[in-house]
Every structure is written in C-alpha cells, then in structure tokens.
Protein backbone atom coordinates (compact mmCIF):
# COMPACT_ATOMS: atom_id res chain seq x y z
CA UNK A 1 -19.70 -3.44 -21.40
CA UNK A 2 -16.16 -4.37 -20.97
CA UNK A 3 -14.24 -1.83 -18.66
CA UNK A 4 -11.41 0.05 -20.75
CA UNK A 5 -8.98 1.84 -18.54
CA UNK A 6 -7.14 3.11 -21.43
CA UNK A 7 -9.75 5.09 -22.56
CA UNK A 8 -9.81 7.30 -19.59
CA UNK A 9 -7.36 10.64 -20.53
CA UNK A 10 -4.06 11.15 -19.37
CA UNK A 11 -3.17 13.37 -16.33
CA UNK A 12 -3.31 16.90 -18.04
CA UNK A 13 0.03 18.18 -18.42
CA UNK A 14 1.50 20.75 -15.35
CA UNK A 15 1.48 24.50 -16.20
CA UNK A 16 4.96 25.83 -16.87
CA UNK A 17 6.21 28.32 -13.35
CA UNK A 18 7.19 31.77 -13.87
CA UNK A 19 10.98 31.87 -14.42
CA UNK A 20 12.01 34.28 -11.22
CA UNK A 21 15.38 34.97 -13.28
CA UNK A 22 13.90 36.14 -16.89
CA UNK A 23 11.18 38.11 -15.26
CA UNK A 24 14.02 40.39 -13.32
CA UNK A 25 15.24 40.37 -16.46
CA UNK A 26 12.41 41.65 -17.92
CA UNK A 27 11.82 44.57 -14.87
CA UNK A 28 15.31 45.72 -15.56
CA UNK A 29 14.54 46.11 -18.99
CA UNK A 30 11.32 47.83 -18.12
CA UNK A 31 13.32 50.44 -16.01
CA UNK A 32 16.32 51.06 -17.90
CA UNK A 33 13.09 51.60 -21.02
CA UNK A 34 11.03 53.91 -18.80
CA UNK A 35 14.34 55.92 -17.64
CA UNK A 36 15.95 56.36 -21.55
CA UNK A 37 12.08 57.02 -22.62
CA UNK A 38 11.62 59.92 -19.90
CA UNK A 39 14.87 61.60 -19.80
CA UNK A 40 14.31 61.37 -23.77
CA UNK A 41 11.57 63.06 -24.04
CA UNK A 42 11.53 65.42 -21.02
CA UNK A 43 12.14 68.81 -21.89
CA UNK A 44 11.39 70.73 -18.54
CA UNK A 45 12.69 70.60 -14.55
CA UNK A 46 13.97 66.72 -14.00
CA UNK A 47 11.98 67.10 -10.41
CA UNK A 48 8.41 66.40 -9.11
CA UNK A 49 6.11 63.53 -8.96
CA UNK A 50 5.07 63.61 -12.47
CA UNK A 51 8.48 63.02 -13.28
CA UNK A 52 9.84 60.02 -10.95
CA UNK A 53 6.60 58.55 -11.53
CA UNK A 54 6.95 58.54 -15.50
CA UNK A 55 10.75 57.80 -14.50
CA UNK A 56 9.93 54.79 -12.56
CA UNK A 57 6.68 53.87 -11.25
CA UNK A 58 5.26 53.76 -14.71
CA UNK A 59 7.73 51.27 -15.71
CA UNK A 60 7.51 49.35 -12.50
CA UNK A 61 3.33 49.15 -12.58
CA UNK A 62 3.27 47.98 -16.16
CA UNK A 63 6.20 45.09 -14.91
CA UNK A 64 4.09 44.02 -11.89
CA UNK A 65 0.73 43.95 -14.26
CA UNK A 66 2.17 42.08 -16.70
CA UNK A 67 3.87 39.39 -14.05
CA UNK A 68 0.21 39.47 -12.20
CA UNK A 69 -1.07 38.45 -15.19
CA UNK A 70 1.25 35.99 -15.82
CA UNK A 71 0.77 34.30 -12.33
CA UNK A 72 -3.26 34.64 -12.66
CA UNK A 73 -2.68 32.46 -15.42
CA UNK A 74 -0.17 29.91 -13.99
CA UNK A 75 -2.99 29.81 -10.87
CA UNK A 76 -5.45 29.22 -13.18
CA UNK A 77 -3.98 26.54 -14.80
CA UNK A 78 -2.99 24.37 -12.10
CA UNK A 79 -6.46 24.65 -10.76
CA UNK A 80 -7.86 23.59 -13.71
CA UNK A 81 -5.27 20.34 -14.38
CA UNK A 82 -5.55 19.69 -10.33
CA UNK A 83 -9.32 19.67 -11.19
CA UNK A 84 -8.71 17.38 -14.29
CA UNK A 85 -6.70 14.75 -12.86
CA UNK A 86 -9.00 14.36 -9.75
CA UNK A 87 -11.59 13.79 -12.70
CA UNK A 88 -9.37 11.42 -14.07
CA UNK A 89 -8.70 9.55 -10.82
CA UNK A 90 -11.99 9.87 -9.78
CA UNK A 91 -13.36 8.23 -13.25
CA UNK A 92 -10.50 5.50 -12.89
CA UNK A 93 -11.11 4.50 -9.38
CA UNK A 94 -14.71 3.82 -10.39
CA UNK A 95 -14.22 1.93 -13.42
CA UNK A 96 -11.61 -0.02 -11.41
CA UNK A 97 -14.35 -0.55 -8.54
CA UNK A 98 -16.46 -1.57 -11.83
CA UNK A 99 -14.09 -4.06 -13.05
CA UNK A 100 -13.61 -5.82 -9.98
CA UNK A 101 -17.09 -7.02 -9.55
CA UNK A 102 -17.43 -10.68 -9.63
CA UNK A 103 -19.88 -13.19 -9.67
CA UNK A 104 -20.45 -16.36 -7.57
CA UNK A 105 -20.45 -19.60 -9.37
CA UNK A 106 -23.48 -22.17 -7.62
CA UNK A 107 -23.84 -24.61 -10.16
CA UNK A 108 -21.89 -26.57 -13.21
CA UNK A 109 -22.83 -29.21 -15.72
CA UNK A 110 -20.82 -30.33 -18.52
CA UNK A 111 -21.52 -33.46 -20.89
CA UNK A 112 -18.43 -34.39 -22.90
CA UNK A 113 -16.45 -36.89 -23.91
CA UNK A 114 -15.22 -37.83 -20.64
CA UNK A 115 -18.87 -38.55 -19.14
CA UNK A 116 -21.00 -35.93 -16.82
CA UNK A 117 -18.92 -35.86 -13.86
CA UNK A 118 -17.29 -31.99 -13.87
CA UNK A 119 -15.12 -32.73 -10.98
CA UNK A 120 -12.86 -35.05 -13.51
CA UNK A 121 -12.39 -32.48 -15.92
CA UNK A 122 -8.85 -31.01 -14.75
CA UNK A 123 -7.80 -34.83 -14.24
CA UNK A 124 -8.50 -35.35 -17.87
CA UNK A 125 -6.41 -32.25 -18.79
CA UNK A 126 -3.64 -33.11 -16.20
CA UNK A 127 -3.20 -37.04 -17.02
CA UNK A 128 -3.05 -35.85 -21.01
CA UNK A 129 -5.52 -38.02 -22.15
CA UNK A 130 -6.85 -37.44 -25.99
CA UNK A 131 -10.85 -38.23 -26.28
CA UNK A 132 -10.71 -37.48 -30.22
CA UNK A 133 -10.35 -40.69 -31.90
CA UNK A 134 -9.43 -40.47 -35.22
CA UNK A 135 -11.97 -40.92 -38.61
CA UNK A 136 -13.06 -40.34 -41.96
CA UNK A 137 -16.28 -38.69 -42.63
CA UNK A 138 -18.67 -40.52 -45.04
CA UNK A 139 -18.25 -39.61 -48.84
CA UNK A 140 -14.73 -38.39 -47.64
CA UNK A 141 -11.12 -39.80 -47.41
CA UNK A 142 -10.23 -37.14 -45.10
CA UNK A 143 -9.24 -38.85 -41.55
CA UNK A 144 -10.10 -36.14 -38.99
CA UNK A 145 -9.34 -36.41 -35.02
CA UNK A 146 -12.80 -35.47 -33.62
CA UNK A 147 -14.12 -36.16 -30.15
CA UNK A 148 -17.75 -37.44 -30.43
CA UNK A 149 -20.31 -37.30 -27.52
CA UNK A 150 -21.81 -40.68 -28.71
CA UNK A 151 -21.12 -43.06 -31.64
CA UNK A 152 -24.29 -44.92 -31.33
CA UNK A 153 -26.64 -41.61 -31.42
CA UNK A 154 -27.43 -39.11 -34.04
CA UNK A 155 -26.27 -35.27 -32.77
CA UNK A 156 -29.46 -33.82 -32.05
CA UNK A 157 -30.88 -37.01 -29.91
CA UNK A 158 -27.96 -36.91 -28.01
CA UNK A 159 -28.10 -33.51 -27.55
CA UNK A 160 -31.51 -33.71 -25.77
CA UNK A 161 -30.39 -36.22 -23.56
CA UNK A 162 -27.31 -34.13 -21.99
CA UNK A 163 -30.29 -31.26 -22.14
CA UNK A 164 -32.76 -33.17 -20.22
CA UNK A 165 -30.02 -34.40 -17.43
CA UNK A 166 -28.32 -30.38 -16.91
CA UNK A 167 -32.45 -29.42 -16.93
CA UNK A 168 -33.21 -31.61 -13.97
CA UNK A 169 -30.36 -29.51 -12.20
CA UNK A 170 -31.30 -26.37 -13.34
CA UNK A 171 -35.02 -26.31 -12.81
CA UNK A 172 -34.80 -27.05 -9.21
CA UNK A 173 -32.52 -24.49 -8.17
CA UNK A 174 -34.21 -22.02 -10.01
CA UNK A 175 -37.42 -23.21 -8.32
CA UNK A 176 -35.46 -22.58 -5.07
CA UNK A 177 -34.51 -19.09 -5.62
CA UNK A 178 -36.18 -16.16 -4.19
CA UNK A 179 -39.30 -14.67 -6.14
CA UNK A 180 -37.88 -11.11 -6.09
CA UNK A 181 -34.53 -12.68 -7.63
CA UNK A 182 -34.48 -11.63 -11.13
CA UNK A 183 -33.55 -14.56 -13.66
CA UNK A 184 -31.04 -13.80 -17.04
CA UNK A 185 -30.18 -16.47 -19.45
CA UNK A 186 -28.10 -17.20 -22.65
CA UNK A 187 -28.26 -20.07 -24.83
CA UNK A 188 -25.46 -20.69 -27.12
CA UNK A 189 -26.15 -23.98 -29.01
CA UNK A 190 -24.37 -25.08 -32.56
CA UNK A 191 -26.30 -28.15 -32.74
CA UNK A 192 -27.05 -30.35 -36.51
CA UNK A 193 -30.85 -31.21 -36.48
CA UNK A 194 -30.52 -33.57 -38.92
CA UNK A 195 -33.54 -35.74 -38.80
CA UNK A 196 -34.17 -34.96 -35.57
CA UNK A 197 -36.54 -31.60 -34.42
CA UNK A 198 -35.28 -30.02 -31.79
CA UNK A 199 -37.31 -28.67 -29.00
CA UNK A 200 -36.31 -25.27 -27.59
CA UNK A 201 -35.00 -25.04 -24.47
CA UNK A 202 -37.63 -22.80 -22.22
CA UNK A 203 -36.81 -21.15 -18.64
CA UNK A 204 -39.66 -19.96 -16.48
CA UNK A 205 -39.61 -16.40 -16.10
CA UNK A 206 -35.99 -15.86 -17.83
CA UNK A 207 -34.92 -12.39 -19.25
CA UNK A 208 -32.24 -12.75 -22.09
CA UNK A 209 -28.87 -11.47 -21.42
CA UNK A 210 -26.82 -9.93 -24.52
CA UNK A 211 -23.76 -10.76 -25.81
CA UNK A 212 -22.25 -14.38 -27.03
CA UNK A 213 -19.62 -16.07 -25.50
CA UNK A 214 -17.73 -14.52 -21.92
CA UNK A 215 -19.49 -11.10 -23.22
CA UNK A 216 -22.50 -12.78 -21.74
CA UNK A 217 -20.95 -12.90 -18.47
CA UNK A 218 -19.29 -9.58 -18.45
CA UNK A 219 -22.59 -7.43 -19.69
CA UNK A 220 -24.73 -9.20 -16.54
CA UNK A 221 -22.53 -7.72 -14.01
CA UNK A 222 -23.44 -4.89 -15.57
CA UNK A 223 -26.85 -4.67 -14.95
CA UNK A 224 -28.43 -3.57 -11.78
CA UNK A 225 -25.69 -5.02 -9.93
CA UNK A 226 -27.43 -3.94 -6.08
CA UNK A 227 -30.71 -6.23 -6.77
CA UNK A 228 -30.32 -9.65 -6.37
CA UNK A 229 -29.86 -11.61 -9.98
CA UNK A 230 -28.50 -15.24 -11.57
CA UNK A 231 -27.81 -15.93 -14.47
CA UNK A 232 -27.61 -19.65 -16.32
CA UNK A 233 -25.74 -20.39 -19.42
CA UNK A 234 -26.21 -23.39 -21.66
CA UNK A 235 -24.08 -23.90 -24.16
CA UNK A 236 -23.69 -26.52 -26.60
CA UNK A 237 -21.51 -27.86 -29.76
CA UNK A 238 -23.05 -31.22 -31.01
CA UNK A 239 -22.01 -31.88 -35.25
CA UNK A 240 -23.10 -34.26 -37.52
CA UNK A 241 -20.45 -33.46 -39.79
CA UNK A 242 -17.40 -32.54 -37.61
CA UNK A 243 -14.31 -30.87 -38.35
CA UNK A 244 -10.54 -31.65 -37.51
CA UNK A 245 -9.30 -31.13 -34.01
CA UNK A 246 -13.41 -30.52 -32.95
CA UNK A 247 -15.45 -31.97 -30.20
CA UNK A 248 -18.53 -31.81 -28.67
CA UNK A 249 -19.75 -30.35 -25.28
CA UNK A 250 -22.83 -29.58 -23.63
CA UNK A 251 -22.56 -27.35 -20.45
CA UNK A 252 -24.48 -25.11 -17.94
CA UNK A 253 -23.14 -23.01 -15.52
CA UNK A 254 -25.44 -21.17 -12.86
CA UNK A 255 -24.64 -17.13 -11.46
CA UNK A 256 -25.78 -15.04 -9.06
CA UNK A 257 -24.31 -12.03 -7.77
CA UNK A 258 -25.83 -11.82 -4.67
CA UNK A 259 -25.46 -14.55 -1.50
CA UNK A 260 -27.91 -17.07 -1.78
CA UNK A 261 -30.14 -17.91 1.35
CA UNK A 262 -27.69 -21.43 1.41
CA UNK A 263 -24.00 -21.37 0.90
CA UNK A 264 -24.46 -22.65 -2.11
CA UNK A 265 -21.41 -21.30 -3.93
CA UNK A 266 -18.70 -22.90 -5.32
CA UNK A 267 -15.91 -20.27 -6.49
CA UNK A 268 -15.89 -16.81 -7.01
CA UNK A 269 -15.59 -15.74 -10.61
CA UNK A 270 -14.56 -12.33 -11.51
CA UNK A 271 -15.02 -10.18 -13.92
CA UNK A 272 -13.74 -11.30 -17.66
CA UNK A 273 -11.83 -9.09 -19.48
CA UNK A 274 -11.47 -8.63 -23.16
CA UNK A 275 -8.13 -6.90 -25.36
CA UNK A 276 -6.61 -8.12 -29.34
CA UNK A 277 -4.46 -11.10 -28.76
CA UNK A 278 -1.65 -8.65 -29.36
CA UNK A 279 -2.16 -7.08 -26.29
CA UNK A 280 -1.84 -10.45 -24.09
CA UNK A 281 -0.09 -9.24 -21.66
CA UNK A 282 -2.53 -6.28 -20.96
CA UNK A 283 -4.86 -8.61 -20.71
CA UNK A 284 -3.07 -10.51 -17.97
CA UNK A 285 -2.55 -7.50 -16.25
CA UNK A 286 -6.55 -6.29 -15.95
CA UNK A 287 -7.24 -9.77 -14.68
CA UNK A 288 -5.14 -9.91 -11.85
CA UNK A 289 -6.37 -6.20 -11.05
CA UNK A 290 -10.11 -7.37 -11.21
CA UNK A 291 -9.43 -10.19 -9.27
CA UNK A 292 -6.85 -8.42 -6.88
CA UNK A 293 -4.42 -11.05 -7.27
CA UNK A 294 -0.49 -10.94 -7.40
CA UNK A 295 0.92 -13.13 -9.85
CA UNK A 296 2.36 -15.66 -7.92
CA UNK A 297 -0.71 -16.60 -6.59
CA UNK A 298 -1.84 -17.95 -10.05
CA UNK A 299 -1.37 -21.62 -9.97
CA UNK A 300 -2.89 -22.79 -12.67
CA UNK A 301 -3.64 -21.29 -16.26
CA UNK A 302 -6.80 -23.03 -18.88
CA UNK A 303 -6.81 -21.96 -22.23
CA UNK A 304 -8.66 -22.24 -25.11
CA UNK A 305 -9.09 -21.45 -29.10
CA UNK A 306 -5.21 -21.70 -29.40
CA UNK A 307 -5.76 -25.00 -31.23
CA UNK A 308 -3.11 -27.60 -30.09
CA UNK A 309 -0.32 -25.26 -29.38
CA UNK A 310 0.19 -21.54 -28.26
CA UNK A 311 1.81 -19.10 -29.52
CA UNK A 312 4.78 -16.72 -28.81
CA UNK A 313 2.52 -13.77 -27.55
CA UNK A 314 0.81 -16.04 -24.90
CA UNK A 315 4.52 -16.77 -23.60
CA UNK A 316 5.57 -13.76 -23.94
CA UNK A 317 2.62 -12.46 -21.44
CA UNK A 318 3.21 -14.36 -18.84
CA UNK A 319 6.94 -14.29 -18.61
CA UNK A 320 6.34 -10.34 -18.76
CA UNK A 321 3.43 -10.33 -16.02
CA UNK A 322 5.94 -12.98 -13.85
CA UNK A 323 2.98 -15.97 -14.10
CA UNK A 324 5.00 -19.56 -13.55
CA UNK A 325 2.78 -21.63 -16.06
CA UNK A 326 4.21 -24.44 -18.00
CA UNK A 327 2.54 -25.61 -20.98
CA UNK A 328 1.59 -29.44 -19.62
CA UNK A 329 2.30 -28.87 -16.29
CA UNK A 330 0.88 -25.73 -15.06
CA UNK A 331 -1.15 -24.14 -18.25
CA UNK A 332 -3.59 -26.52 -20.34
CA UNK A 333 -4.86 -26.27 -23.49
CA UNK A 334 -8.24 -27.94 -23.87
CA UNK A 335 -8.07 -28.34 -27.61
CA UNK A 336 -5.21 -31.52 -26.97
CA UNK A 337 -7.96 -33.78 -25.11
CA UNK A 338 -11.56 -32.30 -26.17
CA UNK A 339 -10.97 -30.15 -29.19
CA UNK A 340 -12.43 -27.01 -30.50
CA UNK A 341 -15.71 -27.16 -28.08
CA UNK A 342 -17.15 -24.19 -30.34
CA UNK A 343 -19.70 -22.68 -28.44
CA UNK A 344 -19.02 -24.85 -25.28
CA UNK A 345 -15.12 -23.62 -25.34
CA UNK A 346 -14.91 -20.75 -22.80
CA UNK A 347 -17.49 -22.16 -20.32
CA UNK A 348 -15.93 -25.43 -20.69
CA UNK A 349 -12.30 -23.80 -19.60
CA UNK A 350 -13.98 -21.93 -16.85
CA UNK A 351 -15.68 -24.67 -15.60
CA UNK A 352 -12.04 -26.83 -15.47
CA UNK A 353 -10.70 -23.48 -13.74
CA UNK A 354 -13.28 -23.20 -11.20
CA UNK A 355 -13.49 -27.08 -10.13
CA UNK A 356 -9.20 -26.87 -9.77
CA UNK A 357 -9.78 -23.50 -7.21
CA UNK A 358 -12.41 -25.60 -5.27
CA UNK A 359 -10.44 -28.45 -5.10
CA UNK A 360 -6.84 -27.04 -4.58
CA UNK A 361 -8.27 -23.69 -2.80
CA UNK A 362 -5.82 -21.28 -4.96
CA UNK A 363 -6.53 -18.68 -7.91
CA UNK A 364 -6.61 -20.02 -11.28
CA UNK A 365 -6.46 -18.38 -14.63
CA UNK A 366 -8.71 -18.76 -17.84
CA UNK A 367 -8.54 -17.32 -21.21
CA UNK A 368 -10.53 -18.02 -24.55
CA UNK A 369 -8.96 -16.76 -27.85
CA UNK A 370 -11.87 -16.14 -30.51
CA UNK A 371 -12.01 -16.84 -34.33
CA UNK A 372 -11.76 -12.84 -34.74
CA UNK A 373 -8.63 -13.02 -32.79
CA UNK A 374 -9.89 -11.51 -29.46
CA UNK A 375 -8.83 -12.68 -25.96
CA UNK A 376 -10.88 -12.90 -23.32
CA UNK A 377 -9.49 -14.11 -20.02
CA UNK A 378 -10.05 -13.67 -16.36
CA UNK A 379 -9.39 -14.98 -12.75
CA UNK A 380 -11.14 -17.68 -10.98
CA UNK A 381 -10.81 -17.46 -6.49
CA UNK A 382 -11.94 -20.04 -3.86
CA UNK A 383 -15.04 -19.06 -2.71
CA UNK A 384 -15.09 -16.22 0.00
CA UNK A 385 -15.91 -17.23 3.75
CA UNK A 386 -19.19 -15.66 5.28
CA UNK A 387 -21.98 -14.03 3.61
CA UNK A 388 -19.94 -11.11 2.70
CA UNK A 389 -21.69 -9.53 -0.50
CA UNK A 390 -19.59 -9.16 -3.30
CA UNK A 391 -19.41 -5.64 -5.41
C-alpha cells in the first residue's frame, strides 16, 4: 500500500507550565484567607500551636497541595506528549524507511510505433517526432490522429507477435533466476480480438501481484521485502477501433529487489508514489524523499495522461519544489509522439525515464496522471555500484 505520511498524527500539543507569578498570587490569597478566617472565628487566647497552625500552616499546606497537584499534572503531561511524539517519530521514520525502498530494473521491452529498440525511445521524445498519422475510421468521417503498431496486421495478430519477441526475453531470464527466488507478475492488456483468439499469456511458476497500473509496482515492494523476489509486467494497448490522440504499445519490464547473481541491473527504480492531481506538488515532494534526491539533481521529467499539454498545477509543482523542467526541452509528454498508450502509458514513461538515467547517469523523474484524476509519479537513479542490497 502506498505510504501516507500525512496520516501519521501531529506532535501532541506541550502542556501549559505553572505560572510562578499567579500561583504567589494564589498563596497570598490563601494566607491573608486563613488569617481573616482564624482571627474571625477565634474566640479564646491568640497563642499556641493550634492557633498559628490554623493561622498559617493550614493555609500554607492546602497552597502547596494544590500547586503539587498542579505540577503532578504538568509532569504527567509532558511525559505522556514526550511519549507521543517519540511514537510519532518513531512511526514516521519507519514509514519513511518504507517509502524509500526501491527496486532494481534488469530488463525492458517495448513494441511501439517507433520499432523494438527501447534505447531510442527518449530520442523519439527529444527530436519531437509525431508517430500518429492521421485517419478516418471505417463507417466514420471522423479523422482521428492515432499511432498504429502495424497497418498491414489486424490488432490481435500483431499483438502476438510483439508477445512472442518480449517472451523470448523473458523466459530465459526467468529460467536463469534462482529456484528459491519467488516470481510475481501482472498483465495489463486492452487488446481487440476481433477475429483473432488470443492465447493467454502463461509464466512458469508466477504468483499474481495486485493492483493495476504503478499500484502494481508499489504493492510488490510491499511484500516480503527480505526474501529475494522479481517481478515482470506486460502491458499492452493494441485497438481495432482507435480513438483520437491513442496509440498502441506493448511492453515488459523485469524487477527484482534483491542483487542478482550477475550485475544485471540497469537503473534503480524507487518507490512510486500516489496523491489527487491537486496535490502535485506533494507529490513531487515524497518522490524526491523516497528517492533521496535534491531537486536539482532532476534532469529530466516524463509524463503521461496529460494529453498533449499540461496543466497549471503540474507547473505550478515544480516551480514550487525548485525542479528546472521545460516543457520540450527538459519535461516530455509522451501523448505528442505515441499517444494515450492506455494500459502501456506509465511503464512506457518509466521505461523512457530509466533508459535516459542509464544513458546520461543522472536522476530522472516520471509521473502518470489517471482517468480518475490521480497522480502517480516517482524517481528513477543510475544504478548503484557494488552488490549493495537495497531496502
């Protein structure tokens, strides 16, 4: 489950001191009362201890147990907030420790527009080139910009054939793996059948992780993080019938969160986080904390699910949070070259994230805006020297 600092309590408030001032106050008043009260109501010899004690030690012992009392409770109190704000820290330092445990990326495939080769996807973004080609869908005179996989083939056969090339990735370095390694998968696939059956895609000894989308990514580190896991998502938006400003993807992306026997990885990915796109710039904020990142060291920024623009709570973040992106230049919007990559989207922007940290060495940022307007974004790092495990 996503880690939600906010929901820890506040530091409890401090208990209010005694006032030194009102509380001689109060003993003078106590005296001057015991003195009126006993010379009052004395009627024999003004002498003996009965009658300085009623005269004044009465007075002053009722004072000093009323002012003990007072300062029991002041003592008690601060024990008991000093006690709930360790609590609090305590609760906060673990959930931080929580949020900042990442994931090593070993493997990417993506099939789209621009061919198989994932190492050209930031090029694609950073040259500007558009792969939806405009067109009107049969029966329609609607003229749609979609970006098609293949003209030639029907969705489903084409489909298979980016499924059978990221397979005869996957399979092997699964094969390679460990037998104590446990295996997690999610498959995300939008995909028309049309006259075409589609086999389902089957993964020796997988277990199925929940969650849709980056939730996928953020409920594995959840589980069992000490024993040694991976987990492989395939993903997949292939229409008959497209929509405006859509395209089509197919991609695979392999975990684990433990060093492999090889160095096999390629970045370190950590932990995703998730707020409402009204709260941006918290957002911002938890991913740089996850990944333990200052902002300047952001160099790059992919985005997704904005459509062909962002908006004025995006750039509002990051001039709050001090991030130096430039729509264009430094911040990319998938949408303007591949187009809504439904399923595909977020893994597709974290696999153009990842491939710019290998290839430039520097942290990059990702974020994925939802239908139901919720953010998720995080913070992709070059991958760590040594065999150092990561918590």
């Amino acid at each position: 489950m996503s880690v939600n600092l906010d929901a820890i309590p506040d530091k409890a408030p401090r208990p209010v001191r005694p006032i030194t001032l009102r509380w001689l106050l109060f003993l003078i008043a106590c005296l001057v009362t015991g003195a009126i009260t006993t010379l009052w109501f004395w009627k024999e010899t003004r002498s003996g201890s009965v009658f300085w004690y009623s005269f004044f030690v009465f007075p002053f012992s009722f004072w000093l147990l009323c002012f003990g009392i007072r300062r029991l409770g002041y003592q008690c109190q601060q024990v008991w907030a000093d006690g709930w704000d360790r609590e609090c820290q305590a609760i906060r330092e673990r959930e931080i420790r929580r949020g900042q445990r990442s994931a090593r990326l070993i493997f990417t495939h993506a099939s789209t527009p621009a061919g198989h080769d994932v190492t050209q996807l930031p090029v694609t973004l950073q040259e500007k080139s558009v792969l939806m080609s405009q067109g009107t869908l049969q029966d329609q005179d609607e003229v749609i910009q979609y970006a098609r996989l293949s003209a030639e083939l029907p969705a489903a056969k084409h489909f298979m054939m980016a499924r059978d090339l990221l397979l005869a990735d996957v399979l092997p370095l699964m094969a390679a793996l460990p037998s104590h390694w446990r295996r997690y998968c999610s498959i995300q696939l939008n995909v028309s059948e049309s006259d075409v059956r589609i086999p389902e895609i089957s993964l020796p000894n997988m277990l199925t992780c929940p969650g849709q989308g980056l939730a996928v990514l953020d409920n594995w580190l959840d589980i069992d993080p000490a024993s040694p896991s991976v987990l492989i998502i395939i993903a997949a938006d292939v229409q008959d019938i497209p929509l405006n400003i859509t395209g089509e993807a197919v991609v695979a992306l392999m975990f684990s969160n433990h060093p492999l026997p090889e160095e096999t990885e390629l970045v370190i990915v950590h932990r995703p986080h998730r707020e409402p796109v009204m709260r941006t710039s918290v957002l911002i904020e938890r991913a740089l904390l996850w990944a333990k990142q200052a902002a300047d060291n952001i160099h790059n920024g992919w985005l997704t699910g904005w459509g062909t623009s962002t908006d004025s709570v995006w750039s509002t973040a990051i001039e709050q949070q001090g991030l130096l992106l430039k729509d264009g230049e430094t911040s990319w919007l998938l949408e303007k070259s591949f187009g809504d990559t439904g399923y595909a989207a977020p893994w597709l922007a974290l696999i153009c994230a990842s491939e710019q940290a290998r290839q430039e060495q520097t942290a990059q940022l990702y974020a994925h805006k939802t239908r139901a307007d919720q953010l998720w974004g995080g913070v992709i790092t070059p991958s760590l020297s040594g065999k150092q495990e990561i918590s």
